[in-house]
C-alpha atoms as a PDB file:
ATOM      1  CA  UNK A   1      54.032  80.294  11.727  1.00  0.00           C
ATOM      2  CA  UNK A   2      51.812  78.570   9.635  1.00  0.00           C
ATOM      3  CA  UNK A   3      49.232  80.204   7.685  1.00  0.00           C
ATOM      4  CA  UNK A   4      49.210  83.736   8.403  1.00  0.00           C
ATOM      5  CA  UNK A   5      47.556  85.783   5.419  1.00  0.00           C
ATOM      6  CA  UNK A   6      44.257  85.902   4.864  1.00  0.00           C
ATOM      7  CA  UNK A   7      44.658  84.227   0.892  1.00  0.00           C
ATOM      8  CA  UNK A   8      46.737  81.540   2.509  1.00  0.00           C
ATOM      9  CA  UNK A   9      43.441  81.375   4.941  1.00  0.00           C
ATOM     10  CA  UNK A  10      41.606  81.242   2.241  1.00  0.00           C
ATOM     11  CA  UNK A  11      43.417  78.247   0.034  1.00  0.00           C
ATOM     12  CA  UNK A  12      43.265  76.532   2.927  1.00  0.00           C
ATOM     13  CA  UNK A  13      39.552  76.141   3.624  1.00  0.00           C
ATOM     14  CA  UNK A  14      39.003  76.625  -0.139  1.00  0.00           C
ATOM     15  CA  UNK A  15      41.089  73.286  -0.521  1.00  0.00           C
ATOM     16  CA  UNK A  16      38.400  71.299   1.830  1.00  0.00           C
ATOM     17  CA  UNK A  17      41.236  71.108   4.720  1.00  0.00           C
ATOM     18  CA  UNK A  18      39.842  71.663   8.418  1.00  0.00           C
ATOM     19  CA  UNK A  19      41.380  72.059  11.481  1.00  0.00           C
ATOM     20  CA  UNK A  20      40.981  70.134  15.197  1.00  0.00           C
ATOM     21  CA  UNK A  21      37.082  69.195  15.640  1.00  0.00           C
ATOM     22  CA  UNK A  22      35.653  70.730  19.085  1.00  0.00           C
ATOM     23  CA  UNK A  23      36.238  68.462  21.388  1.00  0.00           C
ATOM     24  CA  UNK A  24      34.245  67.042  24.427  1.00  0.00           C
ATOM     25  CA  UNK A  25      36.426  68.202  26.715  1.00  0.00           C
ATOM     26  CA  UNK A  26      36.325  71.954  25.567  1.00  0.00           C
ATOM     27  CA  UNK A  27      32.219  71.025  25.344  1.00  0.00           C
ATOM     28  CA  UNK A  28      32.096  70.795  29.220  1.00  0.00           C
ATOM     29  CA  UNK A  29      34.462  73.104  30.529  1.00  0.00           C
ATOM     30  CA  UNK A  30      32.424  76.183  28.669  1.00  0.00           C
ATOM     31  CA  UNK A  31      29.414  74.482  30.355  1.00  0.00           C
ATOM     32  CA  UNK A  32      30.531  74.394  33.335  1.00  0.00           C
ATOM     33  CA  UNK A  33      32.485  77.842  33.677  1.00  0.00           C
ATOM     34  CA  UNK A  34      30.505  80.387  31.092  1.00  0.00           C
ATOM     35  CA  UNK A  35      27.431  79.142  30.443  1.00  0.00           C
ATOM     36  CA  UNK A  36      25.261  81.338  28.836  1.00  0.00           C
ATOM     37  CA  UNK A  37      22.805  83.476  31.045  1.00  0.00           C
ATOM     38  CA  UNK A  38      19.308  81.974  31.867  1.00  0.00           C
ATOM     39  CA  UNK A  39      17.941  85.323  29.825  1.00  0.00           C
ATOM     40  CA  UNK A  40      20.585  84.162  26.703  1.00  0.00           C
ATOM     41  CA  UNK A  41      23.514  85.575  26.314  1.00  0.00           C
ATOM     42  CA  UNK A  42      25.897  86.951  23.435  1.00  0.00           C
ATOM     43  CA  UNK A  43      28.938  85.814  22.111  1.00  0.00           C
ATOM     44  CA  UNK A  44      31.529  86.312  19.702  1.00  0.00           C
ATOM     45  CA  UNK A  45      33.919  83.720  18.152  1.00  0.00           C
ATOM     46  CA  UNK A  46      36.604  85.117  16.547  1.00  0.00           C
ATOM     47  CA  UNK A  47      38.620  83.094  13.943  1.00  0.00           C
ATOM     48  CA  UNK A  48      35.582  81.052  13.864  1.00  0.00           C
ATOM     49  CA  UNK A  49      36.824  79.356  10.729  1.00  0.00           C
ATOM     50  CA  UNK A  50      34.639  76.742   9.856  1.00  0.00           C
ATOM     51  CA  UNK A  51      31.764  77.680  12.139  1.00  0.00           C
ATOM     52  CA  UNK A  52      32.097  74.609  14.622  1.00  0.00           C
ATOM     53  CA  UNK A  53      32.420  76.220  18.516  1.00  0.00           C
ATOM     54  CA  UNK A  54      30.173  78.746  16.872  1.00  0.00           C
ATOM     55  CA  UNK A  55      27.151  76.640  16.194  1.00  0.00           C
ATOM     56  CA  UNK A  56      27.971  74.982  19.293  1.00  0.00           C
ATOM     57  CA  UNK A  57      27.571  78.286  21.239  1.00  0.00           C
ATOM     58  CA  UNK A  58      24.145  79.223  19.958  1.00  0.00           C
ATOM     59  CA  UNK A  59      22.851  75.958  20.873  1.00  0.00           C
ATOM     60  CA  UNK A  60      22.993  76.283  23.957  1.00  0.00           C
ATOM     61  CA  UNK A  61      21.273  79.685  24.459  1.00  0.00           C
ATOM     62  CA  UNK A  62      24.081  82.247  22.568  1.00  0.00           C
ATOM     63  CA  UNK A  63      23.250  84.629  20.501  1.00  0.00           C
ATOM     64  CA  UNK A  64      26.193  84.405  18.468  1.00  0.00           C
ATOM     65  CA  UNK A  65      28.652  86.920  16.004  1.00  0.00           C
ATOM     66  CA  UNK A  66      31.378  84.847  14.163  1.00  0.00           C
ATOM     67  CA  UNK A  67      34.278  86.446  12.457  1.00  0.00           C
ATOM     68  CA  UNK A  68      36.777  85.214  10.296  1.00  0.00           C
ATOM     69  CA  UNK A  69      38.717  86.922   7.090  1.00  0.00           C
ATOM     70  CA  UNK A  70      38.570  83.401   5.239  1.00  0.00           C
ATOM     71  CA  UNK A  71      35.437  84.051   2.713  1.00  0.00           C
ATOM     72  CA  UNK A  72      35.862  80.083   1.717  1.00  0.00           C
ATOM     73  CA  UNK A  73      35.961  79.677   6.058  1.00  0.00           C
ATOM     74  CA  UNK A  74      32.773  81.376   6.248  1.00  0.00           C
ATOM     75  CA  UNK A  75      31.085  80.142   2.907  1.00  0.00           C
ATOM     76  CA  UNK A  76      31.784  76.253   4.475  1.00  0.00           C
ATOM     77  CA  UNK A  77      30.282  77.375   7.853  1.00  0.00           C
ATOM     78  CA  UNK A  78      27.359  78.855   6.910  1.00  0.00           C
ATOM     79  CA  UNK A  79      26.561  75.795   4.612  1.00  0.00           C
ATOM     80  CA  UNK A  80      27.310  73.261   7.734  1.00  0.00           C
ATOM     81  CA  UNK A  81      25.545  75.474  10.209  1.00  0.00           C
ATOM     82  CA  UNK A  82      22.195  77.670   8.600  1.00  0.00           C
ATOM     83  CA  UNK A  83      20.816  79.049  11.498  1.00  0.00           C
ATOM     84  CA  UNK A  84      21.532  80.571  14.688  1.00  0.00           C
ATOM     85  CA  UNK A  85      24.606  82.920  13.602  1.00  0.00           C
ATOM     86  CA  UNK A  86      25.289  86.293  12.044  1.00  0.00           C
ATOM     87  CA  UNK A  87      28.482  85.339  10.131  1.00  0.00           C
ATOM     88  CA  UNK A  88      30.820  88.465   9.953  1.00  0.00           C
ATOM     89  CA  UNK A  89      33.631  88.725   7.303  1.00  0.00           C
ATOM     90  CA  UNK A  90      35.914  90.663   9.337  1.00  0.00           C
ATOM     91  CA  UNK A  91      40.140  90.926   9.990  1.00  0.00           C
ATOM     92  CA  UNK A  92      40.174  91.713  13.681  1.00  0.00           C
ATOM     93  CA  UNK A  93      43.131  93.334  13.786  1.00  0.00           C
ATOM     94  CA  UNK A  94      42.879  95.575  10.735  1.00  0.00           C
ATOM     95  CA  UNK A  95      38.815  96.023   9.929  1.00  0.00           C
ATOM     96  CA  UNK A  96      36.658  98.261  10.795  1.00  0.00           C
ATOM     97  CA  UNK A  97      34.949  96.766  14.361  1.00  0.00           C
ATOM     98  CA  UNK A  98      31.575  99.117  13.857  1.00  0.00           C
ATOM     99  CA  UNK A  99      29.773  95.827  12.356  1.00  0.00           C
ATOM    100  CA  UNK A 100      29.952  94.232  16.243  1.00  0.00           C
ATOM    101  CA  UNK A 101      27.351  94.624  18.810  1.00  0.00           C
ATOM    102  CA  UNK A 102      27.588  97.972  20.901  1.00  0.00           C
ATOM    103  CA  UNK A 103      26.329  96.984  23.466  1.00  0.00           C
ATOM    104  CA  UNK A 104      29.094  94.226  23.997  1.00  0.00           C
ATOM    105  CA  UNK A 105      29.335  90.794  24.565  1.00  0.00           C
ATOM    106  CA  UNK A 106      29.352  88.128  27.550  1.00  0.00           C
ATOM    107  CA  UNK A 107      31.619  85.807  26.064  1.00  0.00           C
ATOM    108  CA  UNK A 108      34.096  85.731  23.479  1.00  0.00           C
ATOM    109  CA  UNK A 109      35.895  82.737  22.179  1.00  0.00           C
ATOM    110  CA  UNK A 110      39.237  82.473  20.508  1.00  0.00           C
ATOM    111  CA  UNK A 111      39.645  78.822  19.377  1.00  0.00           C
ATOM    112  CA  UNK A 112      43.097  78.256  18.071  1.00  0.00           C
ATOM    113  CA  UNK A 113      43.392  81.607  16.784  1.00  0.00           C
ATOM    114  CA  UNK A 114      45.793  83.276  19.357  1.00  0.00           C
ATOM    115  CA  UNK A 115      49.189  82.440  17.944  1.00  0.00           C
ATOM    116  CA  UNK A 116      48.024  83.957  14.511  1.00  0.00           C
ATOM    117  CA  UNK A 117      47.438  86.968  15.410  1.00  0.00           C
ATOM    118  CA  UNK A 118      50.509  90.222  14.844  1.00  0.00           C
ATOM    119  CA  UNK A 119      49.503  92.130  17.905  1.00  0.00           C
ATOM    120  CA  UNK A 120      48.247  90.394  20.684  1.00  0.00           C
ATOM    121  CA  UNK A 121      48.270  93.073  23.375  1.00  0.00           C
ATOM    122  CA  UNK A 122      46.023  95.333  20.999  1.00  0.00           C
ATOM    123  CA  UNK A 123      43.674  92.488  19.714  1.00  0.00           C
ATOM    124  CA  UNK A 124      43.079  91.671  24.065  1.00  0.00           C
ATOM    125  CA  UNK A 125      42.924  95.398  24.606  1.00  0.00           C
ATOM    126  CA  UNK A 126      39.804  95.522  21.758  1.00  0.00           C
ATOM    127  CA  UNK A 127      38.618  92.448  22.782  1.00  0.00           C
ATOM    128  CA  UNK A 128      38.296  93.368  26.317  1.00  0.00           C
ATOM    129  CA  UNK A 129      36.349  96.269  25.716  1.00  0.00           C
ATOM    130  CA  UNK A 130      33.531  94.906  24.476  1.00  0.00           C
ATOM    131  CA  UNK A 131      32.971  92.819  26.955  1.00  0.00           C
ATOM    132  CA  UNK A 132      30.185  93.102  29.302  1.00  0.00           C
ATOM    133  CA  UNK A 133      30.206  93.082  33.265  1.00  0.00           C
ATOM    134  CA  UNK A 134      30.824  89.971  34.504  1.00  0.00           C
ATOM    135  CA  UNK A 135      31.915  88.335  30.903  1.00  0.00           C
ATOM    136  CA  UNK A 136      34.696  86.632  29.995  1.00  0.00           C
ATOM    137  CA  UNK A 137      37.065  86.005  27.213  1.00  0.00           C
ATOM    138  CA  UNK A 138      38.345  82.354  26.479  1.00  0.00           C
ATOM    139  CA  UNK A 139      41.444  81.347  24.936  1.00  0.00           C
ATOM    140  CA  UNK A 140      41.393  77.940  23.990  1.00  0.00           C
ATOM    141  CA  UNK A 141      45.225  77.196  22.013  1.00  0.00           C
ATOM    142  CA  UNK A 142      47.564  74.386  21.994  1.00  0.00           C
ATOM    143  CA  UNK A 143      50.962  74.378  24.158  1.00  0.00           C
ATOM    144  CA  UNK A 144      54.474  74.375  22.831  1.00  0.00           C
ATOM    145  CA  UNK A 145      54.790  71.198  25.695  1.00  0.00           C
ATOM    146  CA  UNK A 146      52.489  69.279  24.451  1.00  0.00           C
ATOM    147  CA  UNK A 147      52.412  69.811  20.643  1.00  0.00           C
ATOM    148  CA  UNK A 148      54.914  67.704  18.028  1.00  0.00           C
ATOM    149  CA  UNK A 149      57.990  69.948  17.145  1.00  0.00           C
ATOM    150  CA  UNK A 150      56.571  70.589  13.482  1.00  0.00           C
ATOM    151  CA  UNK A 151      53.696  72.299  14.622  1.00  0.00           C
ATOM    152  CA  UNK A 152      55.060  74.564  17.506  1.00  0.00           C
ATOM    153  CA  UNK A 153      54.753  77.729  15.150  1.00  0.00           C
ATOM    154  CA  UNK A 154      50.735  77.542  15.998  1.00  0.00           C
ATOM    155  CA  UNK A 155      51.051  76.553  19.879  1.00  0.00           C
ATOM    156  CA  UNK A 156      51.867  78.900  22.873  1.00  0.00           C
ATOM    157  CA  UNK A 157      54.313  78.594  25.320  1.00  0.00           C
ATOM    158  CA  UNK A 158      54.422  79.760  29.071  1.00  0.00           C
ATOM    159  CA  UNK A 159      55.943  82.664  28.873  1.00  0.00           C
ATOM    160  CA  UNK A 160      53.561  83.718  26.356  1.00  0.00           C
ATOM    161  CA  UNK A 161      50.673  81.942  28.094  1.00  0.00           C
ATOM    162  CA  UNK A 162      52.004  84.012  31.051  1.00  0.00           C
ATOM    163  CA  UNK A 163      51.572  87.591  29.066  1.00  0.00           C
ATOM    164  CA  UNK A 164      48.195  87.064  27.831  1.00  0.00           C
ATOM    165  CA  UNK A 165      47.274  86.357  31.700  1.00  0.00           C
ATOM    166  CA  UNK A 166      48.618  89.275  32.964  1.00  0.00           C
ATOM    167  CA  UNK A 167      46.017  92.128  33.203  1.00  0.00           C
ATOM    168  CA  UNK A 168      43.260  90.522  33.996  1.00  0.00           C
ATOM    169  CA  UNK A 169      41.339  90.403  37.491  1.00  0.00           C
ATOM    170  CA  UNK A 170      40.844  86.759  37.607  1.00  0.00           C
ATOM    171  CA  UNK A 171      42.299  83.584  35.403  1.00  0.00           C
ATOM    172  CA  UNK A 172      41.482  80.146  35.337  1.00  0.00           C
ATOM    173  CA  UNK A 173      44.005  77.453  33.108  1.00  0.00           C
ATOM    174  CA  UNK A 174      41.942  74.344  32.396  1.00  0.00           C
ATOM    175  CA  UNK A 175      43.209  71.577  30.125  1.00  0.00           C
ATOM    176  CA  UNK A 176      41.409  70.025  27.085  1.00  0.00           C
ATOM    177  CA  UNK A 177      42.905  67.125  25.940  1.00  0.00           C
ATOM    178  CA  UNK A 178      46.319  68.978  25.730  1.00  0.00           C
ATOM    179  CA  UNK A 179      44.995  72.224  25.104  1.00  0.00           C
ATOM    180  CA  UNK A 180      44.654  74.984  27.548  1.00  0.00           C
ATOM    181  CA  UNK A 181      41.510  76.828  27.997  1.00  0.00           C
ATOM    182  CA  UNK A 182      42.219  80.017  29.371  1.00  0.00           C
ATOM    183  CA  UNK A 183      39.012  81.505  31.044  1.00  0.00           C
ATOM    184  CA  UNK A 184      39.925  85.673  31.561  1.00  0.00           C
ATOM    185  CA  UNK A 185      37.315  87.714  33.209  1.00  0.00           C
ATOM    186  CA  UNK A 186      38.030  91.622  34.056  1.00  0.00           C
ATOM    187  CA  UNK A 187      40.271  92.946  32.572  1.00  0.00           C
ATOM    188  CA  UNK A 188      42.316  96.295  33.594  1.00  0.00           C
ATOM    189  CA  UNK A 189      42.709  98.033  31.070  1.00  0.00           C
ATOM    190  CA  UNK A 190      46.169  99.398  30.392  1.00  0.00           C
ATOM    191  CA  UNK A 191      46.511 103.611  30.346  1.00  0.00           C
ATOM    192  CA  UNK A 192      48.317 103.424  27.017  1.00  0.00           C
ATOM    193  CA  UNK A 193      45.646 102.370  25.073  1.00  0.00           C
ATOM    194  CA  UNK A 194      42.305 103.743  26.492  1.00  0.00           C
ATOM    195  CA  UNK A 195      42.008 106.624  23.624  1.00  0.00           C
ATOM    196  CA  UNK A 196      42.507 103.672  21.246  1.00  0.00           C
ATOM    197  CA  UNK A 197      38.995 102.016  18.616  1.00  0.00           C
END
């Protein structure tokens, strides 16, 4: 599946290689279906890598947290973008979460970061906790159907696309220039894991 430990992580940004620039596309559709509050608003972007959808989110009105377990990721980022984010070294699934706002955010973003990730149902069960009322996660990942056969390790496919949609109140599948943008708001939180972080 591609790079999946955090020295591989790591090499890779370390080596000057990127990954698929934020596109136009992605721009407008988190305009136009979670902007950030009038007041400001505050967001999270895990796997923020090298700091792009980050940046992008505190300029227009986010307060922003970006995680990422690549410490070359995060040195690159917070070169290319100074200002305007509080740059977390963290591994989501293993790490301590304590460093993260309490008081929980309105939007989190997971830009091409789902397919890494061991257990999926725990990271959404986390995730969705710390959202806010009326927040929403967004899963923005490329598709099995529309990705070339030598990069499918890294893309989703519908029955996968299906489970990370089930357990939430309200979903909404958007394409971005063959990726899907997965907009999840409310989620219902499963009984097995409500003692759990």
């Amino acid at each position: 599946m591609g790079h999946t430990r955090q020295d591989e992580w790591d090499a890779h940004y370390a080596d000057g290689k990127t990954y698929r620039p934020l596109g136009d596309a992605e721009r407008a559709l988190l305009s136009a279906h979670v902007p950030a509050p009038a007041d400001g608003g505050r967001a999270l972007d895990v796997g923020c890598g090298l700091g792009e959808l980050a940046a992008h989110l505190a300029s227009v009105g986010h307060t922003v947290d970006a995680v990422d377990w690549a410490d070359s990721g995060l040195a690159r980022a917070r070169a290319t973008h100074p200002r305007g984010v509080r740059w977390l070294r963290l591994d989501i699934e293993r790490d301590d979460l304590a460093p993260l706002r309490q008081d929980g955010y309105d939007l989190i973003t997971l830009r091409l970061v789902y397919a890494f990730f061991r257990d999926r149902v725990q990271v959404m069960d986390d995730l969705g906790r710390r959202l806010r009322d009326g927040g929403a996660i967004v899963v923005i990942t490329p598709l099995v159907a529309t990705t070339p056969e030598e990069r499918r390790a890294v893309a989703l496919d519908e029955t996968e696309v299906s489970l990370l949609s089930t357990g939430w109140k309200r979903v909404e599948r958007f394409d971005a220039e063959g990726l899907a943008v997965l907009v999840l708001r409310g989620r219902v939180q499963p009984e097995a894991s409500a003692g759990r972080r």
